[in-house]
Protein backbone atom coordinates (compact mmCIF):
# COMPACT_ATOMS: atom_id res chain seq x y z
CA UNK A 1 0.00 0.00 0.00
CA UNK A 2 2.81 2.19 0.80
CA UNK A 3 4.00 2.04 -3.16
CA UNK A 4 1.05 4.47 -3.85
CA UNK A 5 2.39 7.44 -1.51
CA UNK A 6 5.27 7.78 -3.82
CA UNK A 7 2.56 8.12 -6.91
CA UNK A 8 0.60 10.09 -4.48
CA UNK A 9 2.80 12.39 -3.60
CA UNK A 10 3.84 13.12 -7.18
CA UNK A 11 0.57 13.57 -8.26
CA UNK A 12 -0.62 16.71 -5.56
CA UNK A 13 3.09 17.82 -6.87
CA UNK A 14 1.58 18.19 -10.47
CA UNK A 15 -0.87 20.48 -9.60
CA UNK A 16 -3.27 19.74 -12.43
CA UNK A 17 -7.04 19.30 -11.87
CA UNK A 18 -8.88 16.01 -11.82
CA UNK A 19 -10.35 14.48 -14.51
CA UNK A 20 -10.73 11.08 -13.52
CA UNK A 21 -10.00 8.74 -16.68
CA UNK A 22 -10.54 11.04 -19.37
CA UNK A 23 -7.29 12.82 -19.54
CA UNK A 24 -3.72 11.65 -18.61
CA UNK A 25 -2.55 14.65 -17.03
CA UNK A 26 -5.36 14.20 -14.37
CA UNK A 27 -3.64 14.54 -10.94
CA UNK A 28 -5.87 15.18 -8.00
CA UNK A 29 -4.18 17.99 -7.16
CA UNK A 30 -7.40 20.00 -6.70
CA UNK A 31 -9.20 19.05 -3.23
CA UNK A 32 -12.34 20.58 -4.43
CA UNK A 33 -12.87 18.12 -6.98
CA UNK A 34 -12.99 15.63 -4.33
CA UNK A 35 -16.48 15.74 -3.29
CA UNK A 36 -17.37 14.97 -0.12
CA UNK A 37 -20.66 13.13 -0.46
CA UNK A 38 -22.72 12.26 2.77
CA UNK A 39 -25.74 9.93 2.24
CA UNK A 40 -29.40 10.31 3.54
CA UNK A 41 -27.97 7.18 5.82
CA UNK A 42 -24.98 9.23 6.84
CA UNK A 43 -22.35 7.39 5.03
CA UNK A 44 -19.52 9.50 3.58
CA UNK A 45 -17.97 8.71 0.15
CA UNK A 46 -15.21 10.72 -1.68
CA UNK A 47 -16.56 11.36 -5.55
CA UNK A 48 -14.65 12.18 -8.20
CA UNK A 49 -17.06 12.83 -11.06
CA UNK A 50 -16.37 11.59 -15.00
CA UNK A 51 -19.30 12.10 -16.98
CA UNK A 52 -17.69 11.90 -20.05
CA UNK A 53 -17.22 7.84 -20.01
CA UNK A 54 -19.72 6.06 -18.75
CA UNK A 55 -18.45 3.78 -16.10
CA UNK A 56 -18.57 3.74 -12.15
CA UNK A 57 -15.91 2.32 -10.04
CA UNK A 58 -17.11 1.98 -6.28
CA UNK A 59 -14.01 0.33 -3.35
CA UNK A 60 -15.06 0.04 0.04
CA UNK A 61 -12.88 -1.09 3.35
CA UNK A 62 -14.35 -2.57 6.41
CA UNK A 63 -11.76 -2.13 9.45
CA UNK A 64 -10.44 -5.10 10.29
CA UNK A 65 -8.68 -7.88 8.11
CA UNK A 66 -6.72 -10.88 8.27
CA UNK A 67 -4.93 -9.46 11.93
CA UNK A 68 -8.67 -10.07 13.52
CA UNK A 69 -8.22 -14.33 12.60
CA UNK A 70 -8.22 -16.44 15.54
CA UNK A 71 -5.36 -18.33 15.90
CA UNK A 72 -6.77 -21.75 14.90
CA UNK A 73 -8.37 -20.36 11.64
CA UNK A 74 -5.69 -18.30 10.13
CA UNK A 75 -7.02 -17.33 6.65
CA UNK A 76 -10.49 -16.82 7.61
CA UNK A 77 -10.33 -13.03 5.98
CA UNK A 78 -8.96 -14.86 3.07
CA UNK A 79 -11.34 -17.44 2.76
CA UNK A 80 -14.40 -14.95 3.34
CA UNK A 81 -12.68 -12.82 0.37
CA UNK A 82 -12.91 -15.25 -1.89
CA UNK A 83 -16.70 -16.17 -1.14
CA UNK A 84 -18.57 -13.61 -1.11
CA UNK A 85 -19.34 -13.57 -4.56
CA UNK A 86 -19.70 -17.33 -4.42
CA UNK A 87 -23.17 -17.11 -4.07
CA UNK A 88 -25.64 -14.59 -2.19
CA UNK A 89 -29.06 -14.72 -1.89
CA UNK A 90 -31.15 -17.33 -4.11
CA UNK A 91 -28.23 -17.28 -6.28
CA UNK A 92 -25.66 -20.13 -6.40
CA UNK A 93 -22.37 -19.63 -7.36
CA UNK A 94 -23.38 -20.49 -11.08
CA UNK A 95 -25.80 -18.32 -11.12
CA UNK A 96 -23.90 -15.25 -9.85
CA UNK A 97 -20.99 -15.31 -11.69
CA UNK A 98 -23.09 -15.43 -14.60
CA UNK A 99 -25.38 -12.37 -13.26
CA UNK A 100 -22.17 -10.45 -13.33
CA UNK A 101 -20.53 -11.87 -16.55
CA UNK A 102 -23.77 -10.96 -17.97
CA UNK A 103 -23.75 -7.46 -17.36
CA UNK A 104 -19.75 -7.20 -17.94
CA UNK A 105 -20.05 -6.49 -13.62
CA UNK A 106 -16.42 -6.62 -11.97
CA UNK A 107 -16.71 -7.49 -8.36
CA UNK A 108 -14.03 -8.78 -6.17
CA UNK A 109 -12.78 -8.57 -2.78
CA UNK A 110 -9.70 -8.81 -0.73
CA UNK A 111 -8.43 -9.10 2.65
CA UNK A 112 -5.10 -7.84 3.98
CA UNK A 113 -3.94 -7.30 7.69
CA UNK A 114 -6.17 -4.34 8.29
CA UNK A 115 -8.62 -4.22 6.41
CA UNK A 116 -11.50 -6.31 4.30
CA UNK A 117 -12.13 -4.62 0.90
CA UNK A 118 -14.12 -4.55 -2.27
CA UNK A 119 -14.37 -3.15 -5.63
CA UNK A 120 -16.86 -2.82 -8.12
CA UNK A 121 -16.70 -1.85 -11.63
CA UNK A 122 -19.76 -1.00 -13.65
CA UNK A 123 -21.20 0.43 -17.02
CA UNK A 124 -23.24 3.24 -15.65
CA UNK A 125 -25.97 1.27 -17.53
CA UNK A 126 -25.94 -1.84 -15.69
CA UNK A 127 -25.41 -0.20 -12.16
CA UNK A 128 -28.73 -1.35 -10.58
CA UNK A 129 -27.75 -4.57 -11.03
CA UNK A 130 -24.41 -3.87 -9.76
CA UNK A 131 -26.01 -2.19 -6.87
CA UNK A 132 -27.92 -4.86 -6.36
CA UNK A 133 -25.67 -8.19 -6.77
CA UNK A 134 -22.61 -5.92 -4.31
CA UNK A 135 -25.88 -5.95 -1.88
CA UNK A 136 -26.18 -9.25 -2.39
CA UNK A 137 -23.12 -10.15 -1.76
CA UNK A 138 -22.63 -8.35 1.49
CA UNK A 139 -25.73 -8.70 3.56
CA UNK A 140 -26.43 -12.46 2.54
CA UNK A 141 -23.17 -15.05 1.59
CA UNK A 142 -24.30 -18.44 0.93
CA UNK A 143 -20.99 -19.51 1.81
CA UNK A 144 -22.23 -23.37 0.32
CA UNK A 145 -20.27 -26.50 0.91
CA UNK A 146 -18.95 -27.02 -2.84
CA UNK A 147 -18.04 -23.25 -3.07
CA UNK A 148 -16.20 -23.57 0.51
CA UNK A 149 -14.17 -26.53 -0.69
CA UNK A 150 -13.63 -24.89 -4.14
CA UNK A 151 -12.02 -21.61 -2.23
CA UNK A 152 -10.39 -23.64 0.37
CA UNK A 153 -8.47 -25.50 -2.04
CA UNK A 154 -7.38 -22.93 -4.23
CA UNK A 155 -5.95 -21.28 -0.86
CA UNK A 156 -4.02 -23.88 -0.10
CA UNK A 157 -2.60 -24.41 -3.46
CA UNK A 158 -1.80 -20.95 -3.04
CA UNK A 159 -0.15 -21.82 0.04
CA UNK A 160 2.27 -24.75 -0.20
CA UNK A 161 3.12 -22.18 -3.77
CA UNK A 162 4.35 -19.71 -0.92
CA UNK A 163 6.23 -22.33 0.87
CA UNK A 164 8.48 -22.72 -2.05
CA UNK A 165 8.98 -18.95 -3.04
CA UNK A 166 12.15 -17.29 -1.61
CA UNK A 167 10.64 -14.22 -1.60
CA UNK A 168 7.64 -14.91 0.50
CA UNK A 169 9.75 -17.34 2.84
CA UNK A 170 11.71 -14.20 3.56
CA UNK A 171 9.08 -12.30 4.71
CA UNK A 172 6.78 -14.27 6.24
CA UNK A 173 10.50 -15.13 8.43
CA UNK A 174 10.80 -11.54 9.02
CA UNK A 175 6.94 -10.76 10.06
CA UNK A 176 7.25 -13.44 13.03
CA UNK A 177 10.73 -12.04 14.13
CA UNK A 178 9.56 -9.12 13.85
CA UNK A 179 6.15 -9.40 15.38
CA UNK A 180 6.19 -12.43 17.64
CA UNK A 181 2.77 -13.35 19.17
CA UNK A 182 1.12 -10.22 17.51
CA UNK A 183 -1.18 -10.98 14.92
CA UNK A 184 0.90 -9.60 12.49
CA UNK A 185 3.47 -12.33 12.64
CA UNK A 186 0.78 -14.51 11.20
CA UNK A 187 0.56 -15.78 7.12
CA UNK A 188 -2.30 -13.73 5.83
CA UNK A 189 -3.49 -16.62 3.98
CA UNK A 190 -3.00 -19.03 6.78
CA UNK A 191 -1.89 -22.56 6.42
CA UNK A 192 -3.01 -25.79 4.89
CA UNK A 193 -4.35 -26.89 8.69
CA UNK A 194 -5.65 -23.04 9.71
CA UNK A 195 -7.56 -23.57 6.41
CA UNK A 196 -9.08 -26.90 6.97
CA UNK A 197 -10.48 -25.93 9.97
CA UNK A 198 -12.92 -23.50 8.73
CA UNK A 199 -16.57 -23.74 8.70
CA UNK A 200 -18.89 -22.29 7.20
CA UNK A 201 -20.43 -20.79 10.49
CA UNK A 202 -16.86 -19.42 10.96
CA UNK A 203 -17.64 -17.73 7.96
CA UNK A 204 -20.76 -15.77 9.02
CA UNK A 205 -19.74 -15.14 11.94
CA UNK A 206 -16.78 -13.23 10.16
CA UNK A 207 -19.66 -11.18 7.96
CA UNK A 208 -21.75 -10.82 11.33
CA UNK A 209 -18.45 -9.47 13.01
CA UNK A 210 -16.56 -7.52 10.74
CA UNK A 211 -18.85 -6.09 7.75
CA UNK A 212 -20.72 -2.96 9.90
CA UNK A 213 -21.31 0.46 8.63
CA UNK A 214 -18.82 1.96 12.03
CA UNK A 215 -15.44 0.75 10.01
CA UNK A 216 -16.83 1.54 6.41
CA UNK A 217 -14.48 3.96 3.82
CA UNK A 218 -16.03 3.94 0.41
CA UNK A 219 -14.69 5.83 -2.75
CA UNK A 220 -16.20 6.37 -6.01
CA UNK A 221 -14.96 7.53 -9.71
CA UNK A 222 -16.89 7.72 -12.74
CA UNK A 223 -20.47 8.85 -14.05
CA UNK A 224 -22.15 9.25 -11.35
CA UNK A 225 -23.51 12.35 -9.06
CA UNK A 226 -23.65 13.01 -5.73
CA UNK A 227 -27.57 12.27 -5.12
CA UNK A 228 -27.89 9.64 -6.74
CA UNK A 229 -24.88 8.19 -4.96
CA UNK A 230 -26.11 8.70 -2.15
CA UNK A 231 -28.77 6.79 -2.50
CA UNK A 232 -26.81 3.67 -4.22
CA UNK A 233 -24.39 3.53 -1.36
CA UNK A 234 -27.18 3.68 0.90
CA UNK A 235 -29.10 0.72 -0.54
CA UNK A 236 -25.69 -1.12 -1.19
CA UNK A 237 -24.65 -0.77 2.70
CA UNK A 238 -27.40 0.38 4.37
CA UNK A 239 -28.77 -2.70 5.41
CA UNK A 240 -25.36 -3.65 7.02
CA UNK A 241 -25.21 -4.11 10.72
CA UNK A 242 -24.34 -0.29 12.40
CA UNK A 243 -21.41 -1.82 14.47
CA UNK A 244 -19.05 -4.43 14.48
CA UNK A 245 -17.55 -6.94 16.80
CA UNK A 246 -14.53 -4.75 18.55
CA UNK A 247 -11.14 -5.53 17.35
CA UNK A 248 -8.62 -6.18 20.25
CA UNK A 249 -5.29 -5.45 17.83
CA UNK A 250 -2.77 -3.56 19.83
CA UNK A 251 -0.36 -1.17 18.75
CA UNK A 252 3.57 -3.09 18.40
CA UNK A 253 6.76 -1.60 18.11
CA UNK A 254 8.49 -4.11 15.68
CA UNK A 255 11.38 -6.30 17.45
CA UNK A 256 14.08 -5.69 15.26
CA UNK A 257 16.94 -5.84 17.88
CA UNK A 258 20.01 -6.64 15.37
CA UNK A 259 18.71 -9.97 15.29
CA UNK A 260 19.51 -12.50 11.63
CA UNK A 261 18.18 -15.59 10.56
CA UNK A 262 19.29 -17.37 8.09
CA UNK A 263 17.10 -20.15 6.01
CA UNK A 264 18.61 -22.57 3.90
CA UNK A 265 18.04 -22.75 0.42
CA UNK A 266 19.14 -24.42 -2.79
CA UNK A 267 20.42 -22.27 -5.56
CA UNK A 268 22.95 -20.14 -6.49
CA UNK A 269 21.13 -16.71 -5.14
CA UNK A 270 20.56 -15.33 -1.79
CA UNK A 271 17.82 -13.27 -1.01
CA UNK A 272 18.00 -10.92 2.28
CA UNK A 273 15.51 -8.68 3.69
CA UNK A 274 15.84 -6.39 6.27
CA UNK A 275 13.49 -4.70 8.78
CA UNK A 276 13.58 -1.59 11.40
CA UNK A 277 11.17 0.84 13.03
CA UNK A 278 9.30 3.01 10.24
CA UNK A 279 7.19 6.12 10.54
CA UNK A 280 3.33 6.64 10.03
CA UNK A 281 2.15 8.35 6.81
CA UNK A 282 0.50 10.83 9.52
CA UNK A 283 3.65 11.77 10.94
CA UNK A 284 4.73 15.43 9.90
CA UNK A 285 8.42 13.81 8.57
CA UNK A 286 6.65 11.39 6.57
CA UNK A 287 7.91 13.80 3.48
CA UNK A 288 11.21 13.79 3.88
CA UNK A 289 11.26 9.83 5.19
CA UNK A 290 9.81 9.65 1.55
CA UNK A 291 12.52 11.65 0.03
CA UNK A 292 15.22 9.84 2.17
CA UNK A 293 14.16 6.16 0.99
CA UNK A 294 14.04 7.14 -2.19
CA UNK A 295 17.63 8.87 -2.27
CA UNK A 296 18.60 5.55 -0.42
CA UNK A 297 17.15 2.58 -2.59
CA UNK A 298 14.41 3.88 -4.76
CA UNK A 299 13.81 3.54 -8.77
CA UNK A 300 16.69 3.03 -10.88
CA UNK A 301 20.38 2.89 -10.08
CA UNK A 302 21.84 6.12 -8.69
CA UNK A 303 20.38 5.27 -4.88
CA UNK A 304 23.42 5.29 -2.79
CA UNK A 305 22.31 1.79 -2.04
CA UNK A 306 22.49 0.71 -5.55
CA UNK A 307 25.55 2.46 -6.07
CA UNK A 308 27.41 0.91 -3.16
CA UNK A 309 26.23 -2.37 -3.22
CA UNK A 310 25.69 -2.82 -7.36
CA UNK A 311 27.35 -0.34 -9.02
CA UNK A 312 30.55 -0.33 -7.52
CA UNK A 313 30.88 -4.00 -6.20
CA UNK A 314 28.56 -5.75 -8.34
CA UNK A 315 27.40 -7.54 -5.65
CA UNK A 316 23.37 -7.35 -5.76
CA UNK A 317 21.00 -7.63 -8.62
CA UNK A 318 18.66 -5.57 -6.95
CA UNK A 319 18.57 -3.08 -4.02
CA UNK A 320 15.36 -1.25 -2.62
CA UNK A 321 14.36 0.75 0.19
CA UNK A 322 11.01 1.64 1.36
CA UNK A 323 8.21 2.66 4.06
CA UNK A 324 5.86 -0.08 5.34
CA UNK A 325 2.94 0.85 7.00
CA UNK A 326 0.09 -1.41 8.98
CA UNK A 327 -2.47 0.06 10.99
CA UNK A 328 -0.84 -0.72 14.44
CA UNK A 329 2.99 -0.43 13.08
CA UNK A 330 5.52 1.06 10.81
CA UNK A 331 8.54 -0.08 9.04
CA UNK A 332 11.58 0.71 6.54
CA UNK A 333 12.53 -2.35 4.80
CA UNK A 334 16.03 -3.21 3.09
CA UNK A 335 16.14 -5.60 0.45
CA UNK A 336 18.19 -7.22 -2.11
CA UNK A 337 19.63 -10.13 -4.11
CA UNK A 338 23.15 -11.48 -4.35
CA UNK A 339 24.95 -13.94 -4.88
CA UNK A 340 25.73 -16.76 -2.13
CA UNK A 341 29.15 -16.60 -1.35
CA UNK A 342 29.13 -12.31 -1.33
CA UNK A 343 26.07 -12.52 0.41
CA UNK A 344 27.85 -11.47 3.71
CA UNK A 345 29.93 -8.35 2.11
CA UNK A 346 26.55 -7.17 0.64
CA UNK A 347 25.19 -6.43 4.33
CA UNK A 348 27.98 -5.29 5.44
CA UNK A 349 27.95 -2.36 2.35
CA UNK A 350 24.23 -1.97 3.23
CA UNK A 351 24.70 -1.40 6.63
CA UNK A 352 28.20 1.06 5.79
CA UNK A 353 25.91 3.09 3.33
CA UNK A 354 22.87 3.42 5.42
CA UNK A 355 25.14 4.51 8.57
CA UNK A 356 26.61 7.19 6.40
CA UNK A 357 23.61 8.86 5.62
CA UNK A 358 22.46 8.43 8.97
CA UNK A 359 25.40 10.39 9.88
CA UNK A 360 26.08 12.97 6.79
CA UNK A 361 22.37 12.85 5.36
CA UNK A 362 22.33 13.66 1.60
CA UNK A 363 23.56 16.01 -0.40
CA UNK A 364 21.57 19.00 -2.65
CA UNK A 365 21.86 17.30 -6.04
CA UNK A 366 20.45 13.82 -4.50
CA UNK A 367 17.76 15.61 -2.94
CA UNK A 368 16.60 18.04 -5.84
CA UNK A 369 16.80 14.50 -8.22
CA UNK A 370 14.17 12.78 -5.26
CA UNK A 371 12.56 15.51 -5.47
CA UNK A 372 11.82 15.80 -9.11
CA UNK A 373 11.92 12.57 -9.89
CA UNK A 374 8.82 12.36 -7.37
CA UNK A 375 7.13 15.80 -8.80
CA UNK A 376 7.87 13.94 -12.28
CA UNK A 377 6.34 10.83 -12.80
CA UNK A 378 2.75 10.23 -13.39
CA UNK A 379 2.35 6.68 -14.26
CA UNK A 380 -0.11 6.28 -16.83
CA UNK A 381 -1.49 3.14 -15.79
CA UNK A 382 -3.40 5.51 -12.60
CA UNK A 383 -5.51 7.50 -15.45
CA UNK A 384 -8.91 5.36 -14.96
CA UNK A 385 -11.72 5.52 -12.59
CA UNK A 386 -10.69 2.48 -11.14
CA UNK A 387 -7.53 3.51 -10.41
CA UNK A 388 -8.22 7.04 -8.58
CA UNK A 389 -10.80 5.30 -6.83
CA UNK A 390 -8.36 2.59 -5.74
CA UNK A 391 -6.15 5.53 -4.92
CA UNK A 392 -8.64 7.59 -3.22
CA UNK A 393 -9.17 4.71 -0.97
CA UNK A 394 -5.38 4.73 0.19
CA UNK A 395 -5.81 7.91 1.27
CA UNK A 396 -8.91 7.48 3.22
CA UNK A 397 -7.61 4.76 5.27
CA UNK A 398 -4.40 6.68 6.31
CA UNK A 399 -6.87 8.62 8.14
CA UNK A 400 -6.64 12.34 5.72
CA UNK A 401 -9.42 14.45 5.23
CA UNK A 402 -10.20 15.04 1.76
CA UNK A 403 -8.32 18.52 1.19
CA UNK A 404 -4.98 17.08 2.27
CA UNK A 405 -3.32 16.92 -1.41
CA UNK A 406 -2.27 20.08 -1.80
CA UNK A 407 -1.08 20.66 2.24
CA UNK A 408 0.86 17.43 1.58
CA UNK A 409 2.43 18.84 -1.68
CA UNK A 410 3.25 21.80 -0.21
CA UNK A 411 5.26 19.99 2.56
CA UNK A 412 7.40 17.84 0.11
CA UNK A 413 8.28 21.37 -1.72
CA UNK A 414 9.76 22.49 1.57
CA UNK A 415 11.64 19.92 2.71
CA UNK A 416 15.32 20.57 3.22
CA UNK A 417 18.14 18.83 3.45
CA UNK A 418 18.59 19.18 7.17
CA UNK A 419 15.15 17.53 7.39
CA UNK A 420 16.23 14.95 5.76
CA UNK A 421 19.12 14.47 7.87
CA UNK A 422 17.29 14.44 10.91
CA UNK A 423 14.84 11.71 9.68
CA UNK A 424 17.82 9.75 9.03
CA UNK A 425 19.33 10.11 12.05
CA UNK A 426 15.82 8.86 13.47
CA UNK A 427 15.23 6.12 11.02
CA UNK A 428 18.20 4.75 9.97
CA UNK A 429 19.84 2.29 12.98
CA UNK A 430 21.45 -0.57 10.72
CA UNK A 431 22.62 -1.87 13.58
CA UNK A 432 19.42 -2.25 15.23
CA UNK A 433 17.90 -3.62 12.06
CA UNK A 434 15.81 -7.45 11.95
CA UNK A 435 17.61 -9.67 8.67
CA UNK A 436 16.48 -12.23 6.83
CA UNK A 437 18.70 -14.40 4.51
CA UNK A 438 17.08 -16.70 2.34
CA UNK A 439 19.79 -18.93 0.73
CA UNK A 440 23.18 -18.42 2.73
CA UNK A 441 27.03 -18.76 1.65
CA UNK A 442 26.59 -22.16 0.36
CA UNK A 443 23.11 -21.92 -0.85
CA UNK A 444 22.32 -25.50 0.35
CA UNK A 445 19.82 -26.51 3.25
CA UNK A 446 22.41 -27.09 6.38
């Protein structure tokens, strides 16, 4: 989720007016084309209105995700995600895929650690029966017992897949040394056991907990205006308990400590990430911690990172640094590929580099390049209604009123160098940093 500040960022930097998918130089600079819409039901959306193609994209986030499993049924969010258009209503699973297929309806939903979402996307045409199947879909789940063990299956599939990727080895190693006995040390997905446990009354009681109007964000781009909006999110979530169950997920200061690990793996590669305490998107030097990860190991290969550890060593294929954010913590991660045997002298470099700006900070040429290389580019894959609404969403749950872009561009354009030093000098601790090495000197299980 954290990707999208960097986009988000550059786009209130643009300071070009919305206009949702119809032009590529749309940016969201301008709050007031945000539209704060309140429904007759008192449920607040943020519109951005495109009447020139005629197409709505609704997302919506319930609070509470995958950290709210019980222990025993890890993957429950998961599972629920990929049911709830299995079937709702009189429809069976048949029948409501083909509802939607029929009127070219996207509908899907997701779970991550904080929160359960959905999107829909619509031809303004067909949006009663989008209304009306996303309805459907949220007030009454059939959650049946072929659909179960379809979904169940494919999540475990999905699973033992996980089990033998590096990449995901590494950080589901990192989350429970980083987060032992939180719920955030857990596999989203769960495991092959966590999975088989789940019933379908485990299920509802998941909708009957979780999906309330209390912990509901919803966003909306497209043809659409802000009456009859109301009404539609109204009759899509209205009928939706008020409340939900409370979530007792406490706040965690990750457990980084200096501690490594090391798993075994075959292959010639060696894949290490590394963790330590991050800072909140709300924070007032969240600009500048933006600025300073990207000066460290963003795009491309002039980040000090990439130039220390691949440029002038060739040790690492790859090099990033970035901001991590969950609802209850907040991390800068490290990561990178080498090979085995240089594996060792690649942390060693990261560790060197990431002290020195810690110490020195950065100098004027590296910080007007973050800066315009984050003022610069608009990707122009986010030009659609889905994707501001997608994007919209982001912002919502980071807790920012809708007016925020251009406050937010106005402190990146101020940040100086000695800001960025200080944030480094807070942030950066390599020696206080949790690693993971997936593959080691030898590259074979030990």
């Amino acid at each position: 989720m954290r990707g999208l500040w960097a986009l988000l960022l550059a786009l209130a930097l643009l300071g070009q007016p919305v206009r949702a998918a119809t032009a590529v130089k749309a940016s969201l600079a301008k709050a007031s084309l945000v539209e704060r819409v309140v429904s007759p039901g008192g449920i607040e959306v943020w519109l951005v209105r495109d009447a020139k193609n005629p197409i709505i994209a609704l997302n919506w986030s319930f609070r509470g995700g995958a950290a709210t499993d019980p222990a025993d049924r890890l993957g429950l969010a998961a599972m629920a995600a990929g049911l709830l258009d299995e079937g709702a209503g009189d429809l069976d699973s048949a029948a409501f895929q083909n509802r939607l297929a029929d009127h070219s309806i996207g509908l899907a939903f997701m779970a991550s650690r904080d929160w359960f979402s959905g999107a829909l996307l619509t031809l303004r045409e067909n949006r009663e029966e989008a209304f009306t199947l996303t309805r459907l879909a949220l007030t009454a789940p059939r959650f049946d017992a072929d659909a179960i063990a379809r979904i169940r299956g494919q999540l475990q599939v999905a699973v033992r897949r996980e089990e033998a990727d590096p990449v995901t080895v590494a950080y589901h190693t990192l989350a429970r040394q980083l987060f032992p006995g939180h719920p955030y040390g857990h596999p989203l997905r769960g495991t092959a056991d966590t999975l088989a446990a789940i019933t379908a009354d485990d299920l509802r009681g998941f909708a009957a907990r979780r999906l309330a109007r209390d912990g509901l964000l919803v966003t909306v781009a497209g043809d659409i205006d802000p009456v009859e909006l109301g009404a539609a999110v109204d009759w899509i979530f209205g009928a939706l308990p008020a409340t939900a169950a409370p979530a007792a997920i406490t706040d965690v200061p990750p457990a980084t400590e200096g501690r490594s690990v090391t798993v075994p793996w075959p292959g010639p590669q060696s894949l290490f990430v590394q963790a330590g305490a991050g800072i909140a998107p709300s924070d007032p030097d969240w600009p500048a911690a933006l600025l300073l990860t990207h000066i460290l190991g963003g795009e491309g290969l002039e980040s000090r990172l990439a130039e220390a550890v691949r440029a002038r060593r060739g040790l690492s294929y790859d090099v990033q640094c970035n901001l991590q954010s969950y609802a209850h913590a907040d991390l800068l991660i490290v990561t990178g590929s080498t090979a085995n045997a240089t594996v060792g002298q690649a942390l060693r470099l990261v560790r060197h580099t990431l002290a020195d700006v810690a110490a020195h900070g950065v100098t004027a040429r590296e910080l007007r390049d973050a800066r315009t290389y984050l003022t610069g580019s608009f990707p122009l894959q986010f030009t659609n209604d889905r994707a501001i609404a997608a994007l919209l969403l982001d912002i919502r749950r980071d807790g920012y009123a809708a007016g925020f872009l251009d406050h937010r561009a106005a402190l990146l354009r101020r940040v100086t160098r000695a800001d960025v030093r200080r944030v480094a000098a807070r942030l950066l601790r390599p020696g206080a940093m949790a690693t993971v090495v997936v593959g080691g000197p030898d590259g074979a299980p030990r």
